[in-house]
C-alpha atoms as a PDB file:
ATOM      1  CA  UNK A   1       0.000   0.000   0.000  1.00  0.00           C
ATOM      2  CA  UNK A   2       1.671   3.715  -1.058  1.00  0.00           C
ATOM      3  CA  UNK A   3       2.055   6.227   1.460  1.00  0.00           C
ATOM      4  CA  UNK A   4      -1.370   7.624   3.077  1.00  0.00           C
ATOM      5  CA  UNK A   5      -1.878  11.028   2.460  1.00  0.00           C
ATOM      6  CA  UNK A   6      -3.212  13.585   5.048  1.00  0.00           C
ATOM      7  CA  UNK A   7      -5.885  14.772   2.699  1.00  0.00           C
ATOM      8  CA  UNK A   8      -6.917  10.912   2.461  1.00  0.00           C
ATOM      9  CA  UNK A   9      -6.482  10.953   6.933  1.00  0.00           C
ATOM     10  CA  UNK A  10      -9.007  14.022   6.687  1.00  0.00           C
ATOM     11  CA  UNK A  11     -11.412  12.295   4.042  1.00  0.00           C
ATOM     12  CA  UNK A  12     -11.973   9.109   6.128  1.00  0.00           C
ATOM     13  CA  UNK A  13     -11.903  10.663   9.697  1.00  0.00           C
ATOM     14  CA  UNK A  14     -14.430  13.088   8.537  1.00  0.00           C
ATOM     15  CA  UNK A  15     -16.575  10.337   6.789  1.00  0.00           C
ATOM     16  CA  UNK A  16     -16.333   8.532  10.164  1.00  0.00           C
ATOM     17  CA  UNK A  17     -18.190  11.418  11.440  1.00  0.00           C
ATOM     18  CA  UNK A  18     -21.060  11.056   8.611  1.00  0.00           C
ATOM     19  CA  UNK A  19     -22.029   8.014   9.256  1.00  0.00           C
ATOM     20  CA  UNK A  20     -25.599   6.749   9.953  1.00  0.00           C
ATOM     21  CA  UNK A  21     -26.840  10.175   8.142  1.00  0.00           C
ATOM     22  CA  UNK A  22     -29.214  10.594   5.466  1.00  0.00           C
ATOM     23  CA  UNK A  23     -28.147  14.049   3.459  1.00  0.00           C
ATOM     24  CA  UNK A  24     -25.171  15.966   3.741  1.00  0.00           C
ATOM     25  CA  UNK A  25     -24.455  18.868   1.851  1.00  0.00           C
ATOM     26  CA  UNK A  26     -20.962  20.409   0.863  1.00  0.00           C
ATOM     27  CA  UNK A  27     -20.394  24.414   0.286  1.00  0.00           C
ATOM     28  CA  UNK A  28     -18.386  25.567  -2.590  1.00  0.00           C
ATOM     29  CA  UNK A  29     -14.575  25.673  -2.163  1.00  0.00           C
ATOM     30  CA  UNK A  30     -14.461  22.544   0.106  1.00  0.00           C
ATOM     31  CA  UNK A  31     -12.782  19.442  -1.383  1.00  0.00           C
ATOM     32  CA  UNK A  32     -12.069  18.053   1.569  1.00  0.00           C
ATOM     33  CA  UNK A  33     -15.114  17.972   3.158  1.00  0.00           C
ATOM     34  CA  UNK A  34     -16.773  16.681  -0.185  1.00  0.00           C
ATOM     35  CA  UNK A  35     -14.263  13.902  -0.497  1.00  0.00           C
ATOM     36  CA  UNK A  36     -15.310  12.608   3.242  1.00  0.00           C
ATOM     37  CA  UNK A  37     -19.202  13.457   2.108  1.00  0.00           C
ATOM     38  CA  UNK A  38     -18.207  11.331  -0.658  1.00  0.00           C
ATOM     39  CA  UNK A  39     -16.381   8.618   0.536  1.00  0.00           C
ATOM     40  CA  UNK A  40     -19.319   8.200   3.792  1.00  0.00           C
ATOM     41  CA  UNK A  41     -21.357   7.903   0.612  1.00  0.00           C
ATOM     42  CA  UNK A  42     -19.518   4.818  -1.018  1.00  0.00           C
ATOM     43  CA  UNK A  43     -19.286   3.179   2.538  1.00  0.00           C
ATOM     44  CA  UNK A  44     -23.244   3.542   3.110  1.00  0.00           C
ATOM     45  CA  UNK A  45     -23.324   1.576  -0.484  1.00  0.00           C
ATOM     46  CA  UNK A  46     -25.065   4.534  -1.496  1.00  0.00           C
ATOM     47  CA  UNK A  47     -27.982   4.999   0.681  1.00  0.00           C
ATOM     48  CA  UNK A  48     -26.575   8.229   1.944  1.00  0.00           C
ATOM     49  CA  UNK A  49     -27.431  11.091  -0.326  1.00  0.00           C
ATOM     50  CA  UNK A  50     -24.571  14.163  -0.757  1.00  0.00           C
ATOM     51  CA  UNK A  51     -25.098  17.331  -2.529  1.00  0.00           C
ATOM     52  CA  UNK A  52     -21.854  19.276  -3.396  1.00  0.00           C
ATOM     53  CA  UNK A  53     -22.219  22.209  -4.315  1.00  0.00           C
ATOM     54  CA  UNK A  54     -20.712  23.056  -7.783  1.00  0.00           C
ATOM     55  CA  UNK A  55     -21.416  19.608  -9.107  1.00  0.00           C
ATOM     56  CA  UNK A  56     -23.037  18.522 -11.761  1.00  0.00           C
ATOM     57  CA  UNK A  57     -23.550  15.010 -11.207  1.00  0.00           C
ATOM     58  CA  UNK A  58     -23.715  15.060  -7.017  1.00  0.00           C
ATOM     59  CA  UNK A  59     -26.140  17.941  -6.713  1.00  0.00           C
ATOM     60  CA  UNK A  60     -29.593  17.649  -6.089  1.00  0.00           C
ATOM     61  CA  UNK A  61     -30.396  21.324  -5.747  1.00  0.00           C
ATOM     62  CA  UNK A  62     -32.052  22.457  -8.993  1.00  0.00           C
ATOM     63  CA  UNK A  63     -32.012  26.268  -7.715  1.00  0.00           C
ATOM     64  CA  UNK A  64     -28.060  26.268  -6.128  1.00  0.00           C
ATOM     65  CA  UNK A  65     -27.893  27.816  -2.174  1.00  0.00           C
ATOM     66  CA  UNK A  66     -31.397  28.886  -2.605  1.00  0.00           C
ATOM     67  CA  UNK A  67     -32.700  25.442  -2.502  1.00  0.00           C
ATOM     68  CA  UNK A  68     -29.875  24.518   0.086  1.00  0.00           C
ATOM     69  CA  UNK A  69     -31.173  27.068   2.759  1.00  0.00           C
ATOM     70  CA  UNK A  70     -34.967  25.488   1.802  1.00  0.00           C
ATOM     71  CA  UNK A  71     -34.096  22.226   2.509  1.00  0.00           C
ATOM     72  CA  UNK A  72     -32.553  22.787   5.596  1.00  0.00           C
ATOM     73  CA  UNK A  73     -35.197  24.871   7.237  1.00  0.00           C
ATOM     74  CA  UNK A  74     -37.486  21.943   6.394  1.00  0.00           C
ATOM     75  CA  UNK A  75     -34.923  20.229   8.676  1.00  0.00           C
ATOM     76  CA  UNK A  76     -33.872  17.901   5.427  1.00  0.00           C
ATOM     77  CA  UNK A  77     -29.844  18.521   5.989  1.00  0.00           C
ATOM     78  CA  UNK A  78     -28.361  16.222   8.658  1.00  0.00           C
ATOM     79  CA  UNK A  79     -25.164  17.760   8.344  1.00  0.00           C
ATOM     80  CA  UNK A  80     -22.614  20.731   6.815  1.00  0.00           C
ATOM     81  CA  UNK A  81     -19.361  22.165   7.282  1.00  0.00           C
ATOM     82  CA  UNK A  82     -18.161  25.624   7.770  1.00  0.00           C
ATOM     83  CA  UNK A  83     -14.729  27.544   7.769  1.00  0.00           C
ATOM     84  CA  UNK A  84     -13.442  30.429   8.858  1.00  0.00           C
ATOM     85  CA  UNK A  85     -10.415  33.066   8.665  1.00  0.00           C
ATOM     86  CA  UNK A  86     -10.806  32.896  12.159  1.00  0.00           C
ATOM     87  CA  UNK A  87     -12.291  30.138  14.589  1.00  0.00           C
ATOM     88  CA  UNK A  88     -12.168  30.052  18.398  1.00  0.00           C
ATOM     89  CA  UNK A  89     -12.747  28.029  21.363  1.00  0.00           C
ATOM     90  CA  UNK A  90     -16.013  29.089  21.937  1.00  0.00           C
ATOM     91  CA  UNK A  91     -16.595  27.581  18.375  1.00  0.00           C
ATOM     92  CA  UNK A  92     -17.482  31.079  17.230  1.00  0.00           C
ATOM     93  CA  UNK A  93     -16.387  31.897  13.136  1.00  0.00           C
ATOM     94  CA  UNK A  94     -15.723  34.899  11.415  1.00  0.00           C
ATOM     95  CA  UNK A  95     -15.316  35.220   7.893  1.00  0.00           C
ATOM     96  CA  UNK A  96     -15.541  39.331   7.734  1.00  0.00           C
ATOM     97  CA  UNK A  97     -12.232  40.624   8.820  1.00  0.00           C
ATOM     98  CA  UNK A  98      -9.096  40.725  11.065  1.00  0.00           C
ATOM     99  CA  UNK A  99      -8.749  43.602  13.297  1.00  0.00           C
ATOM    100  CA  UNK A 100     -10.567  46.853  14.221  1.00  0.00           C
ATOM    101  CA  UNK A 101     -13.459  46.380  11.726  1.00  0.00           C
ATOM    102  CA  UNK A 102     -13.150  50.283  10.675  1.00  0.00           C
ATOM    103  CA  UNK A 103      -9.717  49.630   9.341  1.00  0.00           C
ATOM    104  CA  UNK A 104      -9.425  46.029   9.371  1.00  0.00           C
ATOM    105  CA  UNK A 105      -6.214  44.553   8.789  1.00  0.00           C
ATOM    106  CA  UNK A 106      -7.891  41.804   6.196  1.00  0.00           C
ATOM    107  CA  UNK A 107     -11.218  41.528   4.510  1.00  0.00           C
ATOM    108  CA  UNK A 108     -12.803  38.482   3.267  1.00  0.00           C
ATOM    109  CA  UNK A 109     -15.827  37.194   1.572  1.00  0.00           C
ATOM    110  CA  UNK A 110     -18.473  37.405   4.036  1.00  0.00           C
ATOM    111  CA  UNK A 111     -20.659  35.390   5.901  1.00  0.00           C
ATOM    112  CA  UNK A 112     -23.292  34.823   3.107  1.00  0.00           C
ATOM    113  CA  UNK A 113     -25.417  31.532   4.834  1.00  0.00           C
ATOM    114  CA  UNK A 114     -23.231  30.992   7.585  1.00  0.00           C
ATOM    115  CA  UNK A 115     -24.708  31.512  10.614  1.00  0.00           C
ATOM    116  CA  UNK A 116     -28.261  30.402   9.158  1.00  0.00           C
ATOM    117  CA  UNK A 117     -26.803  27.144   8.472  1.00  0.00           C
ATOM    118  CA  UNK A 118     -25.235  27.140  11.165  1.00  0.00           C
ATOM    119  CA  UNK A 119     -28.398  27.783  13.839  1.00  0.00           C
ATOM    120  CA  UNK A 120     -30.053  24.733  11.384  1.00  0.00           C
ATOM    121  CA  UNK A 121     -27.835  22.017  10.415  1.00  0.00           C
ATOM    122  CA  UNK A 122     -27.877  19.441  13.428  1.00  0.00           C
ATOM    123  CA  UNK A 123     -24.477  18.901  12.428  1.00  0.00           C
ATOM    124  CA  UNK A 124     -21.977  21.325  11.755  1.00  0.00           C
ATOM    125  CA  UNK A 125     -18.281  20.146  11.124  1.00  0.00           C
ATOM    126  CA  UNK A 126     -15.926  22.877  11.341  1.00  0.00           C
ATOM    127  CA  UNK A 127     -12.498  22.647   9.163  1.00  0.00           C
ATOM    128  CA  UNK A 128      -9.909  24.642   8.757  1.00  0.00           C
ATOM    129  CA  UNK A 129      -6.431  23.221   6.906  1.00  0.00           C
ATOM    130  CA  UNK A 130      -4.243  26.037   8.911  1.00  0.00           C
ATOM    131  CA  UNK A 131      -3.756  25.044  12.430  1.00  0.00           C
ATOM    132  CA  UNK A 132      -2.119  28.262  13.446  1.00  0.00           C
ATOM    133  CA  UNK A 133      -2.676  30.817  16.501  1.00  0.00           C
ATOM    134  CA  UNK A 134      -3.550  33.030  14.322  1.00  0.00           C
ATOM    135  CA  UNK A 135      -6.464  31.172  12.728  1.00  0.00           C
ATOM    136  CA  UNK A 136      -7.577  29.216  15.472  1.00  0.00           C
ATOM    137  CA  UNK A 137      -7.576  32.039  17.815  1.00  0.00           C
ATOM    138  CA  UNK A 138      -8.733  32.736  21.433  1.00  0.00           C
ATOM    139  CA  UNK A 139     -11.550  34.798  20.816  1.00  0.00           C
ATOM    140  CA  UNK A 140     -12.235  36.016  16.981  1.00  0.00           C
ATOM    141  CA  UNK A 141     -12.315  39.383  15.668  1.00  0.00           C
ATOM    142  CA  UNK A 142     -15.708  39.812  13.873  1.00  0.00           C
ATOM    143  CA  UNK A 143     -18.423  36.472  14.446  1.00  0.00           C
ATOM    144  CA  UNK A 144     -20.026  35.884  11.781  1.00  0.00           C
ATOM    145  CA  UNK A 145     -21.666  32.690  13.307  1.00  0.00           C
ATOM    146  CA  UNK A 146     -21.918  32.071  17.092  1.00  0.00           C
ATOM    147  CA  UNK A 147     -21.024  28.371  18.384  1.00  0.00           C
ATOM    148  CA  UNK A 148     -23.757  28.700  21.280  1.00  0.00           C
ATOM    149  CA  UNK A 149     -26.738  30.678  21.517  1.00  0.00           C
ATOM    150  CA  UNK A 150     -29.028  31.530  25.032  1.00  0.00           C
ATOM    151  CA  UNK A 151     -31.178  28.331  26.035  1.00  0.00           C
ATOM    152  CA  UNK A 152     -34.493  31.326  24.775  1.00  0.00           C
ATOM    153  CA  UNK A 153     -32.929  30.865  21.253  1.00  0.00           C
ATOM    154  CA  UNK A 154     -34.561  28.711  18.946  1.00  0.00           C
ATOM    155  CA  UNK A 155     -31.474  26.682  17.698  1.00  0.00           C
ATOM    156  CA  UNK A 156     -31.810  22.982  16.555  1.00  0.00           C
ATOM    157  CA  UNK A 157     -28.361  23.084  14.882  1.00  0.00           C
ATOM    158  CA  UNK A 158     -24.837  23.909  15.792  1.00  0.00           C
ATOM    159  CA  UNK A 159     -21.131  22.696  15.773  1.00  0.00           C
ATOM    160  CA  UNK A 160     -20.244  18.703  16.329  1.00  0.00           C
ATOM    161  CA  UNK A 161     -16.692  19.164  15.223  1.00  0.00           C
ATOM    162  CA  UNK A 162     -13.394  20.862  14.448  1.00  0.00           C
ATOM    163  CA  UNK A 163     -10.951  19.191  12.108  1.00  0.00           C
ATOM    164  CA  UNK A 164      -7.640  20.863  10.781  1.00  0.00           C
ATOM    165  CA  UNK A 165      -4.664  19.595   9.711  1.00  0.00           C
ATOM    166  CA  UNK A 166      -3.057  18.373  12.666  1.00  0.00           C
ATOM    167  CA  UNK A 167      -5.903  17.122  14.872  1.00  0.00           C
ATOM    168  CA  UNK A 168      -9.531  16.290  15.533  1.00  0.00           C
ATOM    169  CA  UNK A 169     -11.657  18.199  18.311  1.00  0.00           C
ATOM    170  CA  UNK A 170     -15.398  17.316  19.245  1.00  0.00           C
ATOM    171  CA  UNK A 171     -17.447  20.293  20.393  1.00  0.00           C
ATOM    172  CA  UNK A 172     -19.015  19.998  24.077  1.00  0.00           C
ATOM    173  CA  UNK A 173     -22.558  21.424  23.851  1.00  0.00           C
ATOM    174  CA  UNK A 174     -22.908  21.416  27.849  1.00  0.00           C
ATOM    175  CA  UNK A 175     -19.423  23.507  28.378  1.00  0.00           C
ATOM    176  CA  UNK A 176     -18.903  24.988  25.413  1.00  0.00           C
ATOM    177  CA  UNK A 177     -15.882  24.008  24.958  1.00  0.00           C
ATOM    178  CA  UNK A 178     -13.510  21.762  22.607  1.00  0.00           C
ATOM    179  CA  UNK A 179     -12.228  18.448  23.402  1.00  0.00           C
ATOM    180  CA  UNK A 180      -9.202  16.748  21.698  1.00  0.00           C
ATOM    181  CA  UNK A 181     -10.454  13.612  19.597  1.00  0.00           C
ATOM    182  CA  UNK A 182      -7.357  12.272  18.109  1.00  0.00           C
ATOM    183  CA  UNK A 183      -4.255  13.395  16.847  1.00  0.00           C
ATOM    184  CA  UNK A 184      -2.681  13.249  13.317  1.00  0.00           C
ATOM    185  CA  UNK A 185       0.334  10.905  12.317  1.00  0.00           C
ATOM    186  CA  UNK A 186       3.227  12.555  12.940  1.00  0.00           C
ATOM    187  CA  UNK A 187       1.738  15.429  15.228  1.00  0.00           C
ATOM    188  CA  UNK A 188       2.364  15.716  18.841  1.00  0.00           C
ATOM    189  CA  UNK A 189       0.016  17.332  21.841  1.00  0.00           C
ATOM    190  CA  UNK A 190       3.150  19.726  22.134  1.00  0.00           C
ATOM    191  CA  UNK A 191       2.199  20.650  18.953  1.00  0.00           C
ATOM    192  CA  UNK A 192      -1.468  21.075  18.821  1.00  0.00           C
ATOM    193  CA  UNK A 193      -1.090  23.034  22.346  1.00  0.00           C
ATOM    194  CA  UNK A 194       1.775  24.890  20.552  1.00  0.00           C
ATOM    195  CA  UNK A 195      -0.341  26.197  17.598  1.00  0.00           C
ATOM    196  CA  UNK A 196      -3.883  26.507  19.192  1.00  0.00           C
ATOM    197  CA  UNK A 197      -4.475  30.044  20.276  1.00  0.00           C
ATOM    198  CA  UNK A 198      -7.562  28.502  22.434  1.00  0.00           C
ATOM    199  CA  UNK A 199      -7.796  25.989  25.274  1.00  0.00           C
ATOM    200  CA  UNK A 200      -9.051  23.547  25.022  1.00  0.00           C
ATOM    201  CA  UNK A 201     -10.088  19.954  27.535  1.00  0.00           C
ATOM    202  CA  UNK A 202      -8.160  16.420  26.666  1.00  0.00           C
ATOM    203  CA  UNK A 203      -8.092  13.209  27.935  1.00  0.00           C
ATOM    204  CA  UNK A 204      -5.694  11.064  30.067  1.00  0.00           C
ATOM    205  CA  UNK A 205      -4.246   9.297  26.939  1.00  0.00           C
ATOM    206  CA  UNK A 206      -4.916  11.132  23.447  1.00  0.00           C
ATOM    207  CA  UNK A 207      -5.479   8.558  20.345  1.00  0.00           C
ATOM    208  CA  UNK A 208      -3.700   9.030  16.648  1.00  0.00           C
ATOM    209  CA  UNK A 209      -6.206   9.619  14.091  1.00  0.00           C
ATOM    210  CA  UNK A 210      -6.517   6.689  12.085  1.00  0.00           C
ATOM    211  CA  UNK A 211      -5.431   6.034   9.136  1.00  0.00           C
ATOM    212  CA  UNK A 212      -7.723   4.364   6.700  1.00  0.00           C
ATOM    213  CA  UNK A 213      -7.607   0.429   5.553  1.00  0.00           C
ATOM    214  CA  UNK A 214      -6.536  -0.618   2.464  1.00  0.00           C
ATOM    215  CA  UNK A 215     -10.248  -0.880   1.376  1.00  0.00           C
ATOM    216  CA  UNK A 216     -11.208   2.534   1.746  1.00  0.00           C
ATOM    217  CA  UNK A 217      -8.190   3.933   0.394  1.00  0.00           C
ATOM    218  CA  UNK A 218      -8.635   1.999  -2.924  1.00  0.00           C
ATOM    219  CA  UNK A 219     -12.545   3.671  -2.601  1.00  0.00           C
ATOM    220  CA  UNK A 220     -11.040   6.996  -1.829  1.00  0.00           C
ATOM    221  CA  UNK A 221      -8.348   6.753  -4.885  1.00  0.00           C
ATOM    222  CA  UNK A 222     -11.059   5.135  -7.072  1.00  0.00           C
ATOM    223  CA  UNK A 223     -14.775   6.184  -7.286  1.00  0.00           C
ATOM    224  CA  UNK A 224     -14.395   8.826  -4.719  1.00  0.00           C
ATOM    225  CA  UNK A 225     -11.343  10.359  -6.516  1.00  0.00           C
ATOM    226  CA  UNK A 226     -13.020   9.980  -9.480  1.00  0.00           C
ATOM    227  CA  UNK A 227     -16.257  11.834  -8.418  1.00  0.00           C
ATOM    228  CA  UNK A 228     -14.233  14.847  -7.044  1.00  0.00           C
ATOM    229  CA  UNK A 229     -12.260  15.552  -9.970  1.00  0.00           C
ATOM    230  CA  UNK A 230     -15.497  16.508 -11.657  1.00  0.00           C
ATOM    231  CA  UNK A 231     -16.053  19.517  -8.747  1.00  0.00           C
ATOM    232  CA  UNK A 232     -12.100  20.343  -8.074  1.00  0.00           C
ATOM    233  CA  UNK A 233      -9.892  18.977 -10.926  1.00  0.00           C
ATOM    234  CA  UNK A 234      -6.700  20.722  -9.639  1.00  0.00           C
ATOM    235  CA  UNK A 235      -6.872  19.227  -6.307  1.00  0.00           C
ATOM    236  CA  UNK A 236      -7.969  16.151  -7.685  1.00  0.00           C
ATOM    237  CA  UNK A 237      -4.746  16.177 -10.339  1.00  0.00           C
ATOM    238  CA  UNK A 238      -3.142  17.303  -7.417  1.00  0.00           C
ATOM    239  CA  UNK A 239      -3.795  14.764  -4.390  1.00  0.00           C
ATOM    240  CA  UNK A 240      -4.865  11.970  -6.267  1.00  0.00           C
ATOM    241  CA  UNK A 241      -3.169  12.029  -9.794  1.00  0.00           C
ATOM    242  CA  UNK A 242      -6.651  12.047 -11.334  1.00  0.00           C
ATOM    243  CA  UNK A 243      -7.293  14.342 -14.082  1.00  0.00           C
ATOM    244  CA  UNK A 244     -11.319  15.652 -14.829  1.00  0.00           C
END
């Protein structure tokens, strides 16, 4: 078996998360995320349905976001991630700017559906492939989506999960708080303490991540690979070898 790739780590670990569901959908600019959609797809022998965003042949939105924002207030979305320049222990995002909002140091796209999806989806996966203090911060600049809301506030959805490149968290509803999962191959929890700028609870003994069997990579590398070159052909071409 050839060397596992982190991206292929993230994919499985992430599908892990998915299973059981019955629709997850994928936001644009997220090949990760819709390679584990993807892949938690394949391993439910296709029961589970995905929409990605951007596809052609895994979309079942006729009418793009619209239709994604009426399908999950009908509650018909089990699960979707989110990003941010900025995340922080409180599972809070912002995707507005960095720094005093009148003269902001960085601007970015926006929150667009965010923090609607984010009050709706029961399951919210957080990702972000920078582990750095100054992404995952201690409190963030601008939210653009809050991880909690007062027990008055009508909120069925909210975060499950942070995953980045070096680690997984779960989300504690009842502290509000982050809990290490599991560790990546070849991190350390010198390191994740080193480049978190929040704190965060962990247990006695913290797992590694693990890294998928030899059946799921060949699913990953085959059909799934196949499927997300059609949505993201450089990272496809660029991961996987596998040209649109």
């Amino acid at each position: 078996m050839s060397q596992v790739l982190p991206e292929e780590i993230l994919a499985a670990s992430i599908a892990g998360m998915l299973k059981g569901l019955d629709h997850v959908a994928v936001g644009a600019s997220s090949p990760v995320p819709g390679t584990g959609a993807l892949l938690a797809k394949a391993l439910s022998g296709d029961r589970m349905r995905v929409s990605v965003l951007g596809s052609r042949k895994n979309n079942f939105f006729t009418d793009g976001s619209t239709e994604l924002f009426d399908c999950t207030g009908q509650g018909r979305v089990d699960a979707f991630f989110l990003s941010g320049a900025q995340i922080d222990g409180s599972a809070n995002i912002n995707l507005v700017s960095v720094g005093d909002p009148d003269q902001p140091k960085a601007r970015f796209p926006g929150s667009f559906g965010s923090s609607y999806m984010y009050f709706m989806v029961p399951r919210v996966i957080l990702f972000r492939l920078e582990h750095t203090p100054r992404t995952l911060v201690e409190t963030v600049d601008y939210v653009s989506a809050p991880g909690t809301s007062a027990d008055n506030v009508y909120r069925p959805g909210g975060p499950y999960a942070l995953i980045t490149d070096r680690c997984l968290f779960h989300f504690q509803p009842e502290s509000g708080r982050f809990r290490l999962e599991s560790i990546h191959p070849g991190q350390t929890l010198e390191d994740i303490r080193a480049n978190t700028g929040f704190d965060f609870d962990t247990p006695a003994e913290v797992p590694v991540t693990e890294v998928p069997d030899a059946e799921t990579l060949g699913l990953i590398r085959g059909p799934v690979a196949e499927q997300i070159a059609e949505i993201y052909p450089s990272f496809a071409e660029r991961v996987f070898g596998r040209a649109a």
